[in-house]
C-alpha atoms as a PDB file:
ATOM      1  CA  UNK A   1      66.206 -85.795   9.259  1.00  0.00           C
ATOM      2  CA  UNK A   2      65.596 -83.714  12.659  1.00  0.00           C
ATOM      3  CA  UNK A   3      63.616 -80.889  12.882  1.00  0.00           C
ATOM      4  CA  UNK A   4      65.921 -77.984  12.779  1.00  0.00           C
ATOM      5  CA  UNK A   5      67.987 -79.862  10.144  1.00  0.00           C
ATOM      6  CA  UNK A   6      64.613 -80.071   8.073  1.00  0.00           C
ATOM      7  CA  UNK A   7      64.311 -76.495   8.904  1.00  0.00           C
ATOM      8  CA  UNK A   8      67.644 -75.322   7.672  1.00  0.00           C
ATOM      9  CA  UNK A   9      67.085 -77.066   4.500  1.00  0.00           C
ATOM     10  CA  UNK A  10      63.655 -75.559   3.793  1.00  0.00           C
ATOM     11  CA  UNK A  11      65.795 -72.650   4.201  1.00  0.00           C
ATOM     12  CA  UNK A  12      68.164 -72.868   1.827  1.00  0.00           C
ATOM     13  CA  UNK A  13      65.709 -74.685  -0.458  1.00  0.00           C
ATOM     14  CA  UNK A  14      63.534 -71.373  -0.828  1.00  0.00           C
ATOM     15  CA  UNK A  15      66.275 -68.836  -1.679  1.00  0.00           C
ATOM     16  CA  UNK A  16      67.383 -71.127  -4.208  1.00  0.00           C
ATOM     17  CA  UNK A  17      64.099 -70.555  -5.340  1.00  0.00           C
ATOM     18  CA  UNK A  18      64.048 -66.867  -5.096  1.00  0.00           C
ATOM     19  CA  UNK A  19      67.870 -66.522  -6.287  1.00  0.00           C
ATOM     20  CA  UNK A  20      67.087 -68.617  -9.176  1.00  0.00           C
ATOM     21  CA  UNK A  21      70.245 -70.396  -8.706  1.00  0.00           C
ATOM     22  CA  UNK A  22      72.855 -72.463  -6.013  1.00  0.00           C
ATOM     23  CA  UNK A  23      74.745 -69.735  -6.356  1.00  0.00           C
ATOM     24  CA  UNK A  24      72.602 -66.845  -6.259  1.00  0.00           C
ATOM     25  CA  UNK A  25      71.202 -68.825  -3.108  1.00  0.00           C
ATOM     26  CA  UNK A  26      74.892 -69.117  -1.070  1.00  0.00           C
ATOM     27  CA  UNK A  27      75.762 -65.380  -2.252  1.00  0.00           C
ATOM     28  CA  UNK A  28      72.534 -64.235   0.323  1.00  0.00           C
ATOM     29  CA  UNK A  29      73.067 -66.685   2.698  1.00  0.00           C
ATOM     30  CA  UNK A  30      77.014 -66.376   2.807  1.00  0.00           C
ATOM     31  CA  UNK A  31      77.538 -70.394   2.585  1.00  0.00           C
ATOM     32  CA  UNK A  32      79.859 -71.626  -0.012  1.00  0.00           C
ATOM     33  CA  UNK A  33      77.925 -72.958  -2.971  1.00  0.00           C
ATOM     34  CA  UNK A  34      79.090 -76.787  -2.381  1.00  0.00           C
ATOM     35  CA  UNK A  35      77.379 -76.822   0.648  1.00  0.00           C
ATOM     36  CA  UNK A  36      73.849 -75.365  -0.727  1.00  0.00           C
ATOM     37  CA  UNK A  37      73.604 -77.661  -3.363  1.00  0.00           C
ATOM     38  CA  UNK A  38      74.841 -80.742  -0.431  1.00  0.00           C
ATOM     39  CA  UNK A  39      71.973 -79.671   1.541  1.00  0.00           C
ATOM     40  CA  UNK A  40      69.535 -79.422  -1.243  1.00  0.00           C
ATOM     41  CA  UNK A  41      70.261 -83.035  -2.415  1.00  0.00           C
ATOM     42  CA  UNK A  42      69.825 -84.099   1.165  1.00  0.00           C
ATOM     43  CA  UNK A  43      66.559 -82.846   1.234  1.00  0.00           C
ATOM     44  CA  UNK A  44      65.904 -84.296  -2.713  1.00  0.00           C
ATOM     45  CA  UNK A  45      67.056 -87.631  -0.861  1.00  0.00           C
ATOM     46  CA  UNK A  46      64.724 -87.592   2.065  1.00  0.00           C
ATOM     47  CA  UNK A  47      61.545 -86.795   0.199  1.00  0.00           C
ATOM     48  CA  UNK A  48      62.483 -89.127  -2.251  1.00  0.00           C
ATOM     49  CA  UNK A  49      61.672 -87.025  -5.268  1.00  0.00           C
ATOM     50  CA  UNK A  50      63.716 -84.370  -7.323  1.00  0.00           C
ATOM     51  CA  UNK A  51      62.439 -80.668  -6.393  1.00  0.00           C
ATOM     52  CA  UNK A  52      64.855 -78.918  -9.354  1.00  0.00           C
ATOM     53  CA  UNK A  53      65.370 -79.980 -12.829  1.00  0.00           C
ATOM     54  CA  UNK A  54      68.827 -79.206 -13.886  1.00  0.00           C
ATOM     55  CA  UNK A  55      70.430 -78.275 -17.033  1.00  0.00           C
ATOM     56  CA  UNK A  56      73.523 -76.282 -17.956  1.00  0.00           C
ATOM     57  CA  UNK A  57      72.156 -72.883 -17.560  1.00  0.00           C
ATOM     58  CA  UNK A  58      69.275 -72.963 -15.225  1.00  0.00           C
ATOM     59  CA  UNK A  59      67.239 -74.781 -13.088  1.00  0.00           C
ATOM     60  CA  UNK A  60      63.435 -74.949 -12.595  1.00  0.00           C
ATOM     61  CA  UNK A  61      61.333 -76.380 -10.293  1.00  0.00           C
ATOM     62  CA  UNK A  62      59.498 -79.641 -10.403  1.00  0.00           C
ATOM     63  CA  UNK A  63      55.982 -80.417 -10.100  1.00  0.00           C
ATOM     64  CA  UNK A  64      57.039 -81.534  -6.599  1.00  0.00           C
ATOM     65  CA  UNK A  65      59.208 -78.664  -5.770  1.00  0.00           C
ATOM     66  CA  UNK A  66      56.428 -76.115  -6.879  1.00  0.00           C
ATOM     67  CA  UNK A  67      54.183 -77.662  -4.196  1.00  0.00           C
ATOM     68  CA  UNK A  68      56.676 -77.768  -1.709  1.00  0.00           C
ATOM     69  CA  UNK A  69      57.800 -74.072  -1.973  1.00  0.00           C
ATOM     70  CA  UNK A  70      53.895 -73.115  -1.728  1.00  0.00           C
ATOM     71  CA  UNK A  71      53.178 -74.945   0.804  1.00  0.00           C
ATOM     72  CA  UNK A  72      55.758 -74.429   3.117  1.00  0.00           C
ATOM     73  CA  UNK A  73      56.684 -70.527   2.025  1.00  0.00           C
ATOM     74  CA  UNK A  74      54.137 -68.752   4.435  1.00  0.00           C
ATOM     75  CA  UNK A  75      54.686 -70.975   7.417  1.00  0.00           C
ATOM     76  CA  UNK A  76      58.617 -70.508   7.652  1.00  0.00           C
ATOM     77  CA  UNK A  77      57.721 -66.594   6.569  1.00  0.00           C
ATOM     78  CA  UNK A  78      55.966 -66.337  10.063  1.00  0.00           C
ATOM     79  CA  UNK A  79      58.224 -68.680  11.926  1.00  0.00           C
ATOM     80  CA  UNK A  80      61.595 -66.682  11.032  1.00  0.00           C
ATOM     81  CA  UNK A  81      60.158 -63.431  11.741  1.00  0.00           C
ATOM     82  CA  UNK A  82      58.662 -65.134  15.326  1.00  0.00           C
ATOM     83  CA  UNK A  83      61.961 -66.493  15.911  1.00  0.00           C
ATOM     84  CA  UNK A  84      63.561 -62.833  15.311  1.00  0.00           C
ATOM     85  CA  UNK A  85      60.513 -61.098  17.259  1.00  0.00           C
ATOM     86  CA  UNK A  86      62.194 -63.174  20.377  1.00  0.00           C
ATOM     87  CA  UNK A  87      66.031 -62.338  19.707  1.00  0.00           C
ATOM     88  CA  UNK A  88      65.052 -58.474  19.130  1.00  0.00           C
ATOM     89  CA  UNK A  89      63.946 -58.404  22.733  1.00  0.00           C
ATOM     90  CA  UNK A  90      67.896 -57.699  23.277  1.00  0.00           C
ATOM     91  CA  UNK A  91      68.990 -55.435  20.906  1.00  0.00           C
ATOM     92  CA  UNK A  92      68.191 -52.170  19.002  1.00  0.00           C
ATOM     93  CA  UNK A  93      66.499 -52.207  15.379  1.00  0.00           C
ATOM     94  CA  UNK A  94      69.157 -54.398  13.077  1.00  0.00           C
ATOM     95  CA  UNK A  95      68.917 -56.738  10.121  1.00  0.00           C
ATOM     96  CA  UNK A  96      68.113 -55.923   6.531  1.00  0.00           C
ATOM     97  CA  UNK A  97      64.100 -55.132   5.574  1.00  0.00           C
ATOM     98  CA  UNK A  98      63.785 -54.956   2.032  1.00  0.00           C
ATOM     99  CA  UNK A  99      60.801 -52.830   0.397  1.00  0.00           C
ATOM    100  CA  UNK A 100      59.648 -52.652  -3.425  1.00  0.00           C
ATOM    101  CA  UNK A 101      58.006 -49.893  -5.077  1.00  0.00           C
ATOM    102  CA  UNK A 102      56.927 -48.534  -8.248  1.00  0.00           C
ATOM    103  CA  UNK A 103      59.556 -46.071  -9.904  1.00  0.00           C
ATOM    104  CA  UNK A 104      56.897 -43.558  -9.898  1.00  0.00           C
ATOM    105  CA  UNK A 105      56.604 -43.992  -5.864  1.00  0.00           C
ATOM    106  CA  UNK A 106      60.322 -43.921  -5.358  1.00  0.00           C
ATOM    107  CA  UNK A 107      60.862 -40.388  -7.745  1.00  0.00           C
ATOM    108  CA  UNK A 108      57.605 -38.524  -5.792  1.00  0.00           C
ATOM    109  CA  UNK A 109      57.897 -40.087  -2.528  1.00  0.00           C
ATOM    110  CA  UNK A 110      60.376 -42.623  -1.394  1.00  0.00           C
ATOM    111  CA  UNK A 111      63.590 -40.585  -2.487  1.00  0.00           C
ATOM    112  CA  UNK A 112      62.994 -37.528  -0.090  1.00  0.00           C
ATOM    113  CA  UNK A 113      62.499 -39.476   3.175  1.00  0.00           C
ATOM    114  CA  UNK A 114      64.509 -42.480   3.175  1.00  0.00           C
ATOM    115  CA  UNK A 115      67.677 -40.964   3.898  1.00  0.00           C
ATOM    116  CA  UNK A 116      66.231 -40.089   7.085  1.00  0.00           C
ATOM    117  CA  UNK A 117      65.195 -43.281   7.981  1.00  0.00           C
ATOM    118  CA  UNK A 118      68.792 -44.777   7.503  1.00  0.00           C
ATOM    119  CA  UNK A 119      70.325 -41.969   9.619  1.00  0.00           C
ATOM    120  CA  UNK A 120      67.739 -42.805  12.556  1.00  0.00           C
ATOM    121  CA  UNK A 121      68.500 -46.388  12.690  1.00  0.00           C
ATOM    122  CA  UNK A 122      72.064 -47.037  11.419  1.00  0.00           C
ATOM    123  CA  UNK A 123      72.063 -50.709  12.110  1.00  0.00           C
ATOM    124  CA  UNK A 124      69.118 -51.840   9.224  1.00  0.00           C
ATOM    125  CA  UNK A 125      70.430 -52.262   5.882  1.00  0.00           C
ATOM    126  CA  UNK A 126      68.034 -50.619   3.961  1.00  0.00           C
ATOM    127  CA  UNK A 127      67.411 -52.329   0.588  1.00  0.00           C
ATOM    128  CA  UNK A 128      64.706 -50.598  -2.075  1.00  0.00           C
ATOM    129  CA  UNK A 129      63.800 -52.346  -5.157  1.00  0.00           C
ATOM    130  CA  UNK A 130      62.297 -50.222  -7.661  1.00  0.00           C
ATOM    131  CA  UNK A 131      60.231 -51.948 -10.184  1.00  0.00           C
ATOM    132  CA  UNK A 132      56.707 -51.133 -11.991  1.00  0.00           C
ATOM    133  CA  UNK A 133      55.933 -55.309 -11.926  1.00  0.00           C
ATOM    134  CA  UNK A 134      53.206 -56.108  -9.364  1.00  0.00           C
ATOM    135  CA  UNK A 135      55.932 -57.913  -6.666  1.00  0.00           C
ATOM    136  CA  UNK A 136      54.353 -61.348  -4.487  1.00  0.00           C
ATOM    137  CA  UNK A 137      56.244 -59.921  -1.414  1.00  0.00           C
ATOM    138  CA  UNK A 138      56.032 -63.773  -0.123  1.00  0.00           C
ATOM    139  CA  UNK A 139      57.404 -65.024  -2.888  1.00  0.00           C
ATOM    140  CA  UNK A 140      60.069 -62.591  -3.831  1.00  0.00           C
ATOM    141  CA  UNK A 141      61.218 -62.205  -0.181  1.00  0.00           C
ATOM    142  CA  UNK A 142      60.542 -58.685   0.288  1.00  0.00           C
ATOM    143  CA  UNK A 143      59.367 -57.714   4.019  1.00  0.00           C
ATOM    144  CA  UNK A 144      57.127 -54.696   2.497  1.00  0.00           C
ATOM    145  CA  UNK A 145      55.662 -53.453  -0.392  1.00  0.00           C
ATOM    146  CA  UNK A 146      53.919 -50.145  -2.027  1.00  0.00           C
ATOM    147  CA  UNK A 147      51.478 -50.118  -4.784  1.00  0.00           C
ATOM    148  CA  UNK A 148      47.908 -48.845  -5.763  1.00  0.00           C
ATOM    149  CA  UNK A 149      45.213 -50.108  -3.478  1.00  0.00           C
ATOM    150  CA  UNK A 150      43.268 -52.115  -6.235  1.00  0.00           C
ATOM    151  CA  UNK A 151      46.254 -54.013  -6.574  1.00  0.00           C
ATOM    152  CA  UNK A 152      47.482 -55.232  -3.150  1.00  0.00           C
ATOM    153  CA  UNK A 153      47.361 -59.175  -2.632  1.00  0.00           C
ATOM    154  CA  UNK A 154      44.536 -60.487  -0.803  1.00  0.00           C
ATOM    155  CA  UNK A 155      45.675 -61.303   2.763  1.00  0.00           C
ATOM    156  CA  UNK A 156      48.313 -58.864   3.354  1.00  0.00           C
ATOM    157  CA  UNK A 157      47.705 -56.020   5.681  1.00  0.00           C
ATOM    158  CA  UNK A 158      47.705 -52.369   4.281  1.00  0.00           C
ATOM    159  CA  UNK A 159      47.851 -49.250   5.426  1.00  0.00           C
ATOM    160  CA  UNK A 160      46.888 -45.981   2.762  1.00  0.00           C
ATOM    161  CA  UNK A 161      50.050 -43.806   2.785  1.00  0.00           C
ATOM    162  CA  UNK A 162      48.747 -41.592   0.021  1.00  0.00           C
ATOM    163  CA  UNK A 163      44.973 -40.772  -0.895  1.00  0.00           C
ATOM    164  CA  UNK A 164      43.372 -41.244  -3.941  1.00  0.00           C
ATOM    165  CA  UNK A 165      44.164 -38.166  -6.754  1.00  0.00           C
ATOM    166  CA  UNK A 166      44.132 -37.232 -10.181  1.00  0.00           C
ATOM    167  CA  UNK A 167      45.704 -38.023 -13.457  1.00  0.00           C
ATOM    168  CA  UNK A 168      46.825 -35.369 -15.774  1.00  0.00           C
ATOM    169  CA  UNK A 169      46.620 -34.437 -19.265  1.00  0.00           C
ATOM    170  CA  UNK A 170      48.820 -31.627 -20.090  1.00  0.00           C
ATOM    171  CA  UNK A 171      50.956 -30.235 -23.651  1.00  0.00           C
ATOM    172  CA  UNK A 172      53.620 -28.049 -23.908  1.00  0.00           C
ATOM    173  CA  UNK A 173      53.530 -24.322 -24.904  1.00  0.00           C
ATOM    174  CA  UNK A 174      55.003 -24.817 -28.370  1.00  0.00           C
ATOM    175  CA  UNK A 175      52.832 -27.670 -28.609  1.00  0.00           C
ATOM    176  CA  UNK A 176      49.621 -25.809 -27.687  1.00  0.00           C
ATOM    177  CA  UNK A 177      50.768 -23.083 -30.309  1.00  0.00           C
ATOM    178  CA  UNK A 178      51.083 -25.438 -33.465  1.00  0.00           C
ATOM    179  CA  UNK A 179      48.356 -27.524 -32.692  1.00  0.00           C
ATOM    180  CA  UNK A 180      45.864 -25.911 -30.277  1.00  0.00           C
ATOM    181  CA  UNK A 181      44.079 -27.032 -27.398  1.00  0.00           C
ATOM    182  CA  UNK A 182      41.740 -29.813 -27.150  1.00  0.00           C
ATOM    183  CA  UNK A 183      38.478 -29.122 -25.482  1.00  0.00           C
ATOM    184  CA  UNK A 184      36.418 -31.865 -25.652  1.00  0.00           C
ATOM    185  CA  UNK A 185      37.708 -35.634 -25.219  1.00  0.00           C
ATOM    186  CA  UNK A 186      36.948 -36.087 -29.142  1.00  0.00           C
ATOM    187  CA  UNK A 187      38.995 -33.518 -29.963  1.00  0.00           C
ATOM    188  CA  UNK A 188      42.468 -36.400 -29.068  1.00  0.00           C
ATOM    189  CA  UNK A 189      41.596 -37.741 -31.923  1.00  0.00           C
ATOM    190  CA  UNK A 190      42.994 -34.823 -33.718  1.00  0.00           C
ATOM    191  CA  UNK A 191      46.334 -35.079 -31.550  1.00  0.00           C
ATOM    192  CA  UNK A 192      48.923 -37.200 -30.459  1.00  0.00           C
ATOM    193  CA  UNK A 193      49.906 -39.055 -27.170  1.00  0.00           C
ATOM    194  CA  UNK A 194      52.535 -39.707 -25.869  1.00  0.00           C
ATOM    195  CA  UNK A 195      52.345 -42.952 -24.186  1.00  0.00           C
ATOM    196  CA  UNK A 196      53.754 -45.316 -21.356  1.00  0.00           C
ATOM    197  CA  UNK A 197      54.288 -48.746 -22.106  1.00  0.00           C
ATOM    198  CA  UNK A 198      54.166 -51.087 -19.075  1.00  0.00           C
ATOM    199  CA  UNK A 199      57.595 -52.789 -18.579  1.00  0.00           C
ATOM    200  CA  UNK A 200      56.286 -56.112 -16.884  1.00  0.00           C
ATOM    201  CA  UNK A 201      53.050 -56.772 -19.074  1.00  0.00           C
ATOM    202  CA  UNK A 202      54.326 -54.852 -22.384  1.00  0.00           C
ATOM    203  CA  UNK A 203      50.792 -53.611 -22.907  1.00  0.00           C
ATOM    204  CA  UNK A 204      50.403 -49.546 -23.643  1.00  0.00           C
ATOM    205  CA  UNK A 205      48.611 -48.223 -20.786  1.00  0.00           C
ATOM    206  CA  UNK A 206      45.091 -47.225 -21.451  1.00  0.00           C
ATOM    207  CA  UNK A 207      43.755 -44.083 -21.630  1.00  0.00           C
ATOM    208  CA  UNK A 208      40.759 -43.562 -19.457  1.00  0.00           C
ATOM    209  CA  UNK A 209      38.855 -40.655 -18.883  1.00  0.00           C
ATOM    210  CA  UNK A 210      36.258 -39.393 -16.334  1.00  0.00           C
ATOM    211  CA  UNK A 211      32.962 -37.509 -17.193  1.00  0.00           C
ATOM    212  CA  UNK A 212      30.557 -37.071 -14.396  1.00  0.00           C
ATOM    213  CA  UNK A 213      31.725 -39.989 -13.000  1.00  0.00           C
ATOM    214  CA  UNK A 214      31.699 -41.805 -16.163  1.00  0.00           C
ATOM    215  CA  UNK A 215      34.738 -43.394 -17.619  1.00  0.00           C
ATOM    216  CA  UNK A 216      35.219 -42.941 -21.262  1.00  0.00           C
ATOM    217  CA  UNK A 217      37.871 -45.236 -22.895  1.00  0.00           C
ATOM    218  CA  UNK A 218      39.540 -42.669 -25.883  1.00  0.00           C
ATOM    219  CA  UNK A 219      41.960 -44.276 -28.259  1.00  0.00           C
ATOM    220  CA  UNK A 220      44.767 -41.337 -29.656  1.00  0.00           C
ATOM    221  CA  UNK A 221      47.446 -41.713 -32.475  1.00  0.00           C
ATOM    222  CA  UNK A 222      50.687 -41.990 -30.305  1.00  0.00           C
ATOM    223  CA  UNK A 223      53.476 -39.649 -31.219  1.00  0.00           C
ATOM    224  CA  UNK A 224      55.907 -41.426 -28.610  1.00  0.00           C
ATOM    225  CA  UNK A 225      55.973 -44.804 -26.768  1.00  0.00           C
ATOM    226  CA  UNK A 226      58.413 -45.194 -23.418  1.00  0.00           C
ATOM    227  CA  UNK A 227      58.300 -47.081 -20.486  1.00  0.00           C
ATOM    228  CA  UNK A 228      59.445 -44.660 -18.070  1.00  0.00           C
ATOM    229  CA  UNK A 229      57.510 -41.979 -16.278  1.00  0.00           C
ATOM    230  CA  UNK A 230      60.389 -39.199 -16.327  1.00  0.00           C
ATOM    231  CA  UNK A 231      61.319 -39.663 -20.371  1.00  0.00           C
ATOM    232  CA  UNK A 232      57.305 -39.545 -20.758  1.00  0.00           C
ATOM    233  CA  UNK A 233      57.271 -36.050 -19.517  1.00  0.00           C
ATOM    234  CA  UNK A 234      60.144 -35.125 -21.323  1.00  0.00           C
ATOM    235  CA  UNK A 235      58.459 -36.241 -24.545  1.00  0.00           C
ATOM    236  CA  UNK A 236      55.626 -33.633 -23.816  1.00  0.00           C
ATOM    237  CA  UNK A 237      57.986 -31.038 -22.488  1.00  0.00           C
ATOM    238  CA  UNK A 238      59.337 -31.404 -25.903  1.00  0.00           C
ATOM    239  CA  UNK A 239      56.316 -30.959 -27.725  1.00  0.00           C
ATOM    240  CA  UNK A 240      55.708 -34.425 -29.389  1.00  0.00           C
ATOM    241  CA  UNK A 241      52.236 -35.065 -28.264  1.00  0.00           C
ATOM    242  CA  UNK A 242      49.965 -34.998 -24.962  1.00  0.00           C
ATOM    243  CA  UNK A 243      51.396 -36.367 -21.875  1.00  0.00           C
ATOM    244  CA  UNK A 244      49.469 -38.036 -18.986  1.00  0.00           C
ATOM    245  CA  UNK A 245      50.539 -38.584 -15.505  1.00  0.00           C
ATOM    246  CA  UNK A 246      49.809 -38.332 -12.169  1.00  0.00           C
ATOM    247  CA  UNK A 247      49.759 -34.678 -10.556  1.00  0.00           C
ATOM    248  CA  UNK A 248      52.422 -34.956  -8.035  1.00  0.00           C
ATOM    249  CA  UNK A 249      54.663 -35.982 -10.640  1.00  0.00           C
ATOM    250  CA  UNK A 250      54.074 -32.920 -12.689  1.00  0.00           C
ATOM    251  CA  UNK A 251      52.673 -30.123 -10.518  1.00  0.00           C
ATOM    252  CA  UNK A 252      56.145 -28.419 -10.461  1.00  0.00           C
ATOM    253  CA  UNK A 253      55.729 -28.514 -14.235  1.00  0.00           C
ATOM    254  CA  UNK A 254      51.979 -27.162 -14.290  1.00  0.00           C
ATOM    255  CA  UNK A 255      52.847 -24.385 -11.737  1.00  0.00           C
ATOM    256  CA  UNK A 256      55.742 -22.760 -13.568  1.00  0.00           C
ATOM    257  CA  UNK A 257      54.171 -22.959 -16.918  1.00  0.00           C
ATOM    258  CA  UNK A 258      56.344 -25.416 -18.597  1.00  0.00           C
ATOM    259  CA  UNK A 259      53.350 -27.403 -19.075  1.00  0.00           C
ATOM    260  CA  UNK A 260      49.569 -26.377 -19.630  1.00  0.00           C
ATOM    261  CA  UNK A 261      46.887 -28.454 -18.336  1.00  0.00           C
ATOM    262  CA  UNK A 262      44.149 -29.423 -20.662  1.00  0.00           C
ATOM    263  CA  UNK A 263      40.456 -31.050 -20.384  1.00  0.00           C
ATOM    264  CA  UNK A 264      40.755 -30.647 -16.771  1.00  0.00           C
ATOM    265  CA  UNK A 265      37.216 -31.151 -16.684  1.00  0.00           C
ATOM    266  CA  UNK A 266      37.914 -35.003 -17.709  1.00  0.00           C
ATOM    267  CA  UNK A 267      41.158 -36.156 -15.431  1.00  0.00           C
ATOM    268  CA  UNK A 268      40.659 -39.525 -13.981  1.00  0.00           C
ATOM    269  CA  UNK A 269      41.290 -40.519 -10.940  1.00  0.00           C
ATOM    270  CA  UNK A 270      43.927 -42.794  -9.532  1.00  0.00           C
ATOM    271  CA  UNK A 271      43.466 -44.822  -6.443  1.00  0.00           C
ATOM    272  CA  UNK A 272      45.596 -44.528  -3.144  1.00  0.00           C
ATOM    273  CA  UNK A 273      48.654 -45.846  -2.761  1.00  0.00           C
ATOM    274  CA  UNK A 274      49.393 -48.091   0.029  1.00  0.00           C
ATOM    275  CA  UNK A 275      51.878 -50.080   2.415  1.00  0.00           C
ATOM    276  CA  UNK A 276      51.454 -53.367   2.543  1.00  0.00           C
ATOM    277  CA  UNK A 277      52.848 -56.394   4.631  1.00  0.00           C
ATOM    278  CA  UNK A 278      52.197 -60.126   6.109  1.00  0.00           C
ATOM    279  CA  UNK A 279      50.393 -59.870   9.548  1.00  0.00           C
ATOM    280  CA  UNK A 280      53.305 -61.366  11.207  1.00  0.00           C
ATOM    281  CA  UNK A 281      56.463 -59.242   9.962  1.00  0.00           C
ATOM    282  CA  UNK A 282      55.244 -56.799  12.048  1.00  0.00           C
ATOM    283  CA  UNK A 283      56.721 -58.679  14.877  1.00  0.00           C
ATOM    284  CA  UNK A 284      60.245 -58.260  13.602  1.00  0.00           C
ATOM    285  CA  UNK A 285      61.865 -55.084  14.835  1.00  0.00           C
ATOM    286  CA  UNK A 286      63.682 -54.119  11.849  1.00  0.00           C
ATOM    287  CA  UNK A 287      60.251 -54.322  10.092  1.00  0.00           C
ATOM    288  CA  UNK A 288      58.409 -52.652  12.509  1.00  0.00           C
ATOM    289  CA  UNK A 289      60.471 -49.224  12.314  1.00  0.00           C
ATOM    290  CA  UNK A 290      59.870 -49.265   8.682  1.00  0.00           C
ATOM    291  CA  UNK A 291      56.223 -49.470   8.755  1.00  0.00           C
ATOM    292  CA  UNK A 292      56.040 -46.729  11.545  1.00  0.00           C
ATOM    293  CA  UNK A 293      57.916 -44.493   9.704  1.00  0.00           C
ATOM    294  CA  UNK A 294      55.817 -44.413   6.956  1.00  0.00           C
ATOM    295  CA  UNK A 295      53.308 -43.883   9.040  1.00  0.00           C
ATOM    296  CA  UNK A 296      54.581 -40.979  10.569  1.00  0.00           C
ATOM    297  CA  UNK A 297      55.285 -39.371   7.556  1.00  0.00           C
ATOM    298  CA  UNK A 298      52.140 -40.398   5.608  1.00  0.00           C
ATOM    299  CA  UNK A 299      50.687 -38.260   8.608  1.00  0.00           C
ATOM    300  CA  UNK A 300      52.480 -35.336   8.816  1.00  0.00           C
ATOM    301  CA  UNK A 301      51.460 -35.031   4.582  1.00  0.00           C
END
């Protein structure tokens, strides 16, 4: 096997991997599916080992394809975007750059500015993938990423788009009418929360809060369980317990009265939030507009 065939078949080997399937795999690379799973049992053939194990619904890799896709996943990462670094030389911006986010990010942030972006460079397909799961951008195949500082891979480079801020607690009017206001954290146990469930882990979010730079873990009776930021302030703009989220999310809320805040005293805080990226996607054009115009806009607020 020569070197670019070797190549090409790496290829197609790893978005089988990140499809999940031959066919998933041809539908992004635009082959027909025959001729993904021909090049995939080339490659099977000239290592001499099976990388997939096959039944009728799925496939999975092998002990042998697992080290194959680790090994060999950052290295043709950083050759494809060299190789485009080269060909963008001659052309404007172009090419798809795919970025995942937390839903959270994408309703206070991402939403407002993107359309801009796509109307300055109408030759990158723009793809966003919302999702509250913490995203391997190497593995996945996404160019960039945004999450919390505290939980950006080691290795990647990151920029801080937003600072660190505050969590809220807040209740509604009619809820602050039949039930009163707590003052002190002890006084949530005498209340109900209404809490966020994390989609990817299934674990209820703890409830942390901040005393003189102390954290104090406080365990409420929940009076509603989502998983979705917007239907958890719904549930306290409702009434049905104490809602908790972070201030951009709610500050229209606080300012027009539709929500009051309480034990402001005690709101945590939240760490920034920030772009993140391998060193060498930077060299890829279509990439490289991406991350700048975050960058602008993280500094213009």
């Amino acid at each position: 096997m020569n070197k670019g065939s070797a190549y090409n078949k790496l290829h197609i080997f790893q978005m089988i991997v990140r499809s999940g399937s031959i066919r998933g795999a041809a539908r992004q690379l635009e082959m027909a599916a025959p001729s993904v799973s021909l090049a995939l049992k080339q490659l099977e053939a000239h290592l001499g080992l099976p990388l997939f194990s096959r039944t009728t619904r799925r496939i999975e890799l092998t002990e042998a394809g697992q080290q194959l896709y680790e090994t060999t996943c950052s290295t043709m990462q950083e050759l494809d975007y060299a190789l485009e670094s080269v060909q963008d030389l001659r052309q404007k911006p172009s090419g798809k750059v795919s970025i995942t986010l937390p839903h959270f990010m994408y309703q206070s942030y991402f939403r407002q500015i993107y359309p801009e972006f796509c109307r300055r460079y109408p030759d990158i397909q723009l793809e966003i993938s919302v999702s509250d799961e913490s995203i391997n951008i190497l593995n996945s195949g996404h160019d960039l990423g945004i999450r919390f500082g505290n939980l950006v891979e080691p290795g990647m480079v990151a920029h801080q788009l937003i600072p660190p801020g505050l969590e809220a607690l807040f209740v509604s009017p009619d809820y602050l009418q039949r039930f009163g206001k707590p003052l002190t954290p002890e006084d949530l146990q005498q209340h109900k929360l209404v809490q966020y469930r994390f989609i990817a882990s299934n674990q209820l979010a703890p409830l942390e809060l901040n005393h003189n730079g102390q954290s104090i873990a406080v365990n409420m009776p929940c009076g509603l369980i989502v998983n979705d930021t917007n239907a958890l302030i719904d549930g306290a703009l409702n009434g049905l317990g104490v809602g908790r989220m972070l201030v951009p999310l709610v500050q229209e809320y606080l300012d027009d009265g539709r929500l009051i805040p309480v034990l402001q005293d005690y709101w945590p805080t939240y760490p920034g939030m920030y772009l993140y990226f391998l060193q060498n996607s930077q060299k890829a054009r279509r990439v490289r507009v991406l991350i700048d115009f975050l960058l602008e806009k993280s500094r213009s607020g």
